[in-house]
N, C-alpha and C. Protein backbone atom coordinates (compact mmCIF):
# COMPACT_ATOMS: atom_id res chain seq x y z
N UNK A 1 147.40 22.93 20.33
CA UNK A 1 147.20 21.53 20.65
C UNK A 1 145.94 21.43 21.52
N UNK A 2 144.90 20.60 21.34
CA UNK A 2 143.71 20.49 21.90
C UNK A 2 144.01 19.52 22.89
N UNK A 3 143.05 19.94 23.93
CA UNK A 3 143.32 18.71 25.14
C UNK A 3 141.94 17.88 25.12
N UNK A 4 141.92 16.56 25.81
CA UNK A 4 140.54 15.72 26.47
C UNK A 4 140.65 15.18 27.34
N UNK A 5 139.73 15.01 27.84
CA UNK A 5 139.50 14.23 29.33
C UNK A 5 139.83 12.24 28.91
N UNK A 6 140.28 12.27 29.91
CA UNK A 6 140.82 10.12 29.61
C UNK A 6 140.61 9.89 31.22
N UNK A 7 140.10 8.58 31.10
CA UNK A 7 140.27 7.76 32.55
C UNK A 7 141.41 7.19 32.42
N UNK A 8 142.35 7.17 33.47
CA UNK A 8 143.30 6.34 33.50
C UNK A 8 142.88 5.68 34.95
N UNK A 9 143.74 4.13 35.51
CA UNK A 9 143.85 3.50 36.27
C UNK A 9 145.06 4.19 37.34
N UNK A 10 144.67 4.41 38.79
CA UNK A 10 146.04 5.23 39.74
C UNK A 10 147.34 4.61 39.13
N UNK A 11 148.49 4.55 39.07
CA UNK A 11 149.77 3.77 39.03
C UNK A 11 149.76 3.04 39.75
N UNK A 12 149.51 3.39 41.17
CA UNK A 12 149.79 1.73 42.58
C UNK A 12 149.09 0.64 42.10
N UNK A 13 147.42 1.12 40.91
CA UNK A 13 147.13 -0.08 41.04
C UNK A 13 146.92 -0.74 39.47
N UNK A 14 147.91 -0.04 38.77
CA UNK A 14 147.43 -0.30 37.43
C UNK A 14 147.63 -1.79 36.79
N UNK A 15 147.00 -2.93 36.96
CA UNK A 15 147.29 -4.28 36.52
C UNK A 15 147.49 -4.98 37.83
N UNK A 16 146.89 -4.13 39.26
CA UNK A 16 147.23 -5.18 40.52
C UNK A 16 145.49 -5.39 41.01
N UNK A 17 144.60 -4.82 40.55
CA UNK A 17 143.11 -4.81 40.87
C UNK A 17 142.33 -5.55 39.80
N UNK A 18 141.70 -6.29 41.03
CA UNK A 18 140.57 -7.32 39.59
C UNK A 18 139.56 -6.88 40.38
N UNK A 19 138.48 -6.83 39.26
CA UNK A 19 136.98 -6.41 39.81
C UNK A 19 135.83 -8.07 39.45
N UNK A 20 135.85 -8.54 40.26
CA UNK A 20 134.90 -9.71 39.80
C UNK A 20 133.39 -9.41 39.94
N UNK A 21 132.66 -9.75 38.94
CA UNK A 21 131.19 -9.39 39.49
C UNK A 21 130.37 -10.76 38.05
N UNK A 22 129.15 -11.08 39.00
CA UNK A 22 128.67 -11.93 38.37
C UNK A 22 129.81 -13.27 37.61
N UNK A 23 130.34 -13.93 38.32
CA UNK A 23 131.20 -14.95 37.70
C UNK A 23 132.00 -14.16 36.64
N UNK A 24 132.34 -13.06 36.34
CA UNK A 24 133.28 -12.51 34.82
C UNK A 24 134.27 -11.57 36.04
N UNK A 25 135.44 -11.49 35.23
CA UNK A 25 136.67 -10.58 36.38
C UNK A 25 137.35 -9.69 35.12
N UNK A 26 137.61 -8.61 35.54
CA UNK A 26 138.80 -7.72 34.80
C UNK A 26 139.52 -7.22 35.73
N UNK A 27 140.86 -7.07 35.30
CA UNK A 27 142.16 -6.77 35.96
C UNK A 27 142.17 -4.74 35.41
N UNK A 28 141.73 -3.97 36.01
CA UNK A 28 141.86 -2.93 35.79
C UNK A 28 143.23 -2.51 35.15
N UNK A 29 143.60 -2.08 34.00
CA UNK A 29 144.87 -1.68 33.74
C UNK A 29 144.54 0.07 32.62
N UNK A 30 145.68 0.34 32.63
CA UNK A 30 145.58 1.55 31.56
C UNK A 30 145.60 1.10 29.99
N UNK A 31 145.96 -0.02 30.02
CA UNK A 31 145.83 -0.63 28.52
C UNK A 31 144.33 -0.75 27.75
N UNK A 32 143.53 -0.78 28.91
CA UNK A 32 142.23 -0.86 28.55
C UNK A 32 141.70 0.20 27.48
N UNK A 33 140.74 -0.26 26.25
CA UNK A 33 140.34 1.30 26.05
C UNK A 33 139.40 2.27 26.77
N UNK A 34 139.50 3.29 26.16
CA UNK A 34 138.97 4.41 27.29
C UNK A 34 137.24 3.94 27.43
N UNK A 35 136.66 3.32 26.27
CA UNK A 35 135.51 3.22 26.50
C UNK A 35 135.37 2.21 27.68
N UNK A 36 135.99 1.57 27.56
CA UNK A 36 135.70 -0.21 28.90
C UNK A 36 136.65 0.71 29.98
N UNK A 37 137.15 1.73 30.38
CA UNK A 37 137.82 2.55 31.78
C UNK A 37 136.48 3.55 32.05
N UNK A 38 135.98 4.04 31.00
CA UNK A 38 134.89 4.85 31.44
C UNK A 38 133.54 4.09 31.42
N UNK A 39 133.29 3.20 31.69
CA UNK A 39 131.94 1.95 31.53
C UNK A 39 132.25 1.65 33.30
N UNK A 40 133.80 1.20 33.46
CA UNK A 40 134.27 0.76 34.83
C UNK A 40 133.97 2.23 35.70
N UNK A 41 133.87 3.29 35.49
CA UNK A 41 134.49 4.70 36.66
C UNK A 41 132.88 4.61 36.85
N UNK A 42 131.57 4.31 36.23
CA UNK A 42 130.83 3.79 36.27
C UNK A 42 130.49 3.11 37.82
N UNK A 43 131.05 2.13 38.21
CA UNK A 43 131.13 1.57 39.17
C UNK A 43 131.74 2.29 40.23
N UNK A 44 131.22 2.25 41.34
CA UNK A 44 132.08 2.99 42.63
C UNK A 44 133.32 2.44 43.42
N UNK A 45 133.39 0.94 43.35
CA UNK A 45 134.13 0.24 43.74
C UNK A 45 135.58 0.55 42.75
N UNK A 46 135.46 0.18 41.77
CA UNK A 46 136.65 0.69 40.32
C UNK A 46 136.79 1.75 40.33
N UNK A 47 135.89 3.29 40.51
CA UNK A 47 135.92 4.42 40.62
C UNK A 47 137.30 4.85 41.36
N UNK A 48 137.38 4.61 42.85
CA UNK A 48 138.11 4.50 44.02
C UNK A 48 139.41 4.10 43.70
N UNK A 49 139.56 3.62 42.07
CA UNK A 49 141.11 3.20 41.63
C UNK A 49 141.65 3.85 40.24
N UNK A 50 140.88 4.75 39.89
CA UNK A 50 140.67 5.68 38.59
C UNK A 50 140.98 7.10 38.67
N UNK A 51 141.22 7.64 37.79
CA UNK A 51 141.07 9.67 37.94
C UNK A 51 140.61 9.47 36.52
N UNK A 52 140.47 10.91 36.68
CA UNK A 52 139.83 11.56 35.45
C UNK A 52 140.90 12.44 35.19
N UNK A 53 141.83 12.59 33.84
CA UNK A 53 143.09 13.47 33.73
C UNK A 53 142.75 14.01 32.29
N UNK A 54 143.21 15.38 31.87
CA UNK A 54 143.25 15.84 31.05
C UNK A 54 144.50 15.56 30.28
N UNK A 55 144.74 15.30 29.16
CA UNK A 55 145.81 14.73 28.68
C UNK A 55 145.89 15.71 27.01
N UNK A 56 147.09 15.59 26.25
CA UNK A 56 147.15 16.61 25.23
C UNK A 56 146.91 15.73 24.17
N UNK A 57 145.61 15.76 22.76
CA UNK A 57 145.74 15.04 22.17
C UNK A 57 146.44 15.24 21.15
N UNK A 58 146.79 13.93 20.73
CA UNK A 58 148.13 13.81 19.58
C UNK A 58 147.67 13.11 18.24
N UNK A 59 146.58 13.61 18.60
CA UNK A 59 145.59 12.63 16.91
C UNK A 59 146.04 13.89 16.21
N UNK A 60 145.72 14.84 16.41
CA UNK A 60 146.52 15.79 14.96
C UNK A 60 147.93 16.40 15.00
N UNK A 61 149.20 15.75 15.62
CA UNK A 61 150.50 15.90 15.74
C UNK A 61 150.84 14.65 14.86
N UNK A 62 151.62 15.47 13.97
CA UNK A 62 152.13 15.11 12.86
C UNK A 62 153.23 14.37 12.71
N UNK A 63 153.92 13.04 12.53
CA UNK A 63 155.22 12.17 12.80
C UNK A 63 156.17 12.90 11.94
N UNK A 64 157.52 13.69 12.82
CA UNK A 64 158.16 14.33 11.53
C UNK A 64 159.18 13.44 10.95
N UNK A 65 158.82 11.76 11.34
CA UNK A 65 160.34 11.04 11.36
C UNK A 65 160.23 10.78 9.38
């Protein structure tokens, strides 16, 4: 099983942090895709509410249902 790197949002703050900048706001959550979490870790302010986790990918695990 191959692993990759993912940004996720901490848990304390996953859907409780909005980042407003220039009149536009996002609510940081893990629902986000990874590209718009890694655009945000980008920022230092959003950074400070993010990790960087290795996670197992499941794009080639097979559904045995």
């Amino acid at each position: 099983m191959s692993k990759k790197k993912e940004w996720r949002v901490l848990p304390d703050y996953d859907g409780r942090v909005t980042l407003e900048q220039e009149e536009t706001g996002v609510v940081l959550s893990n629902s986000l895709s990874q590209e718009v979490l890694a655009d945000l870790a980008k920022n230092p302010i959003a950074a400070g509410f993010m990790e960087r986790t290795t996670v197992n990918d499941t794009a080639d695990v097979k559904d045995k249902n």
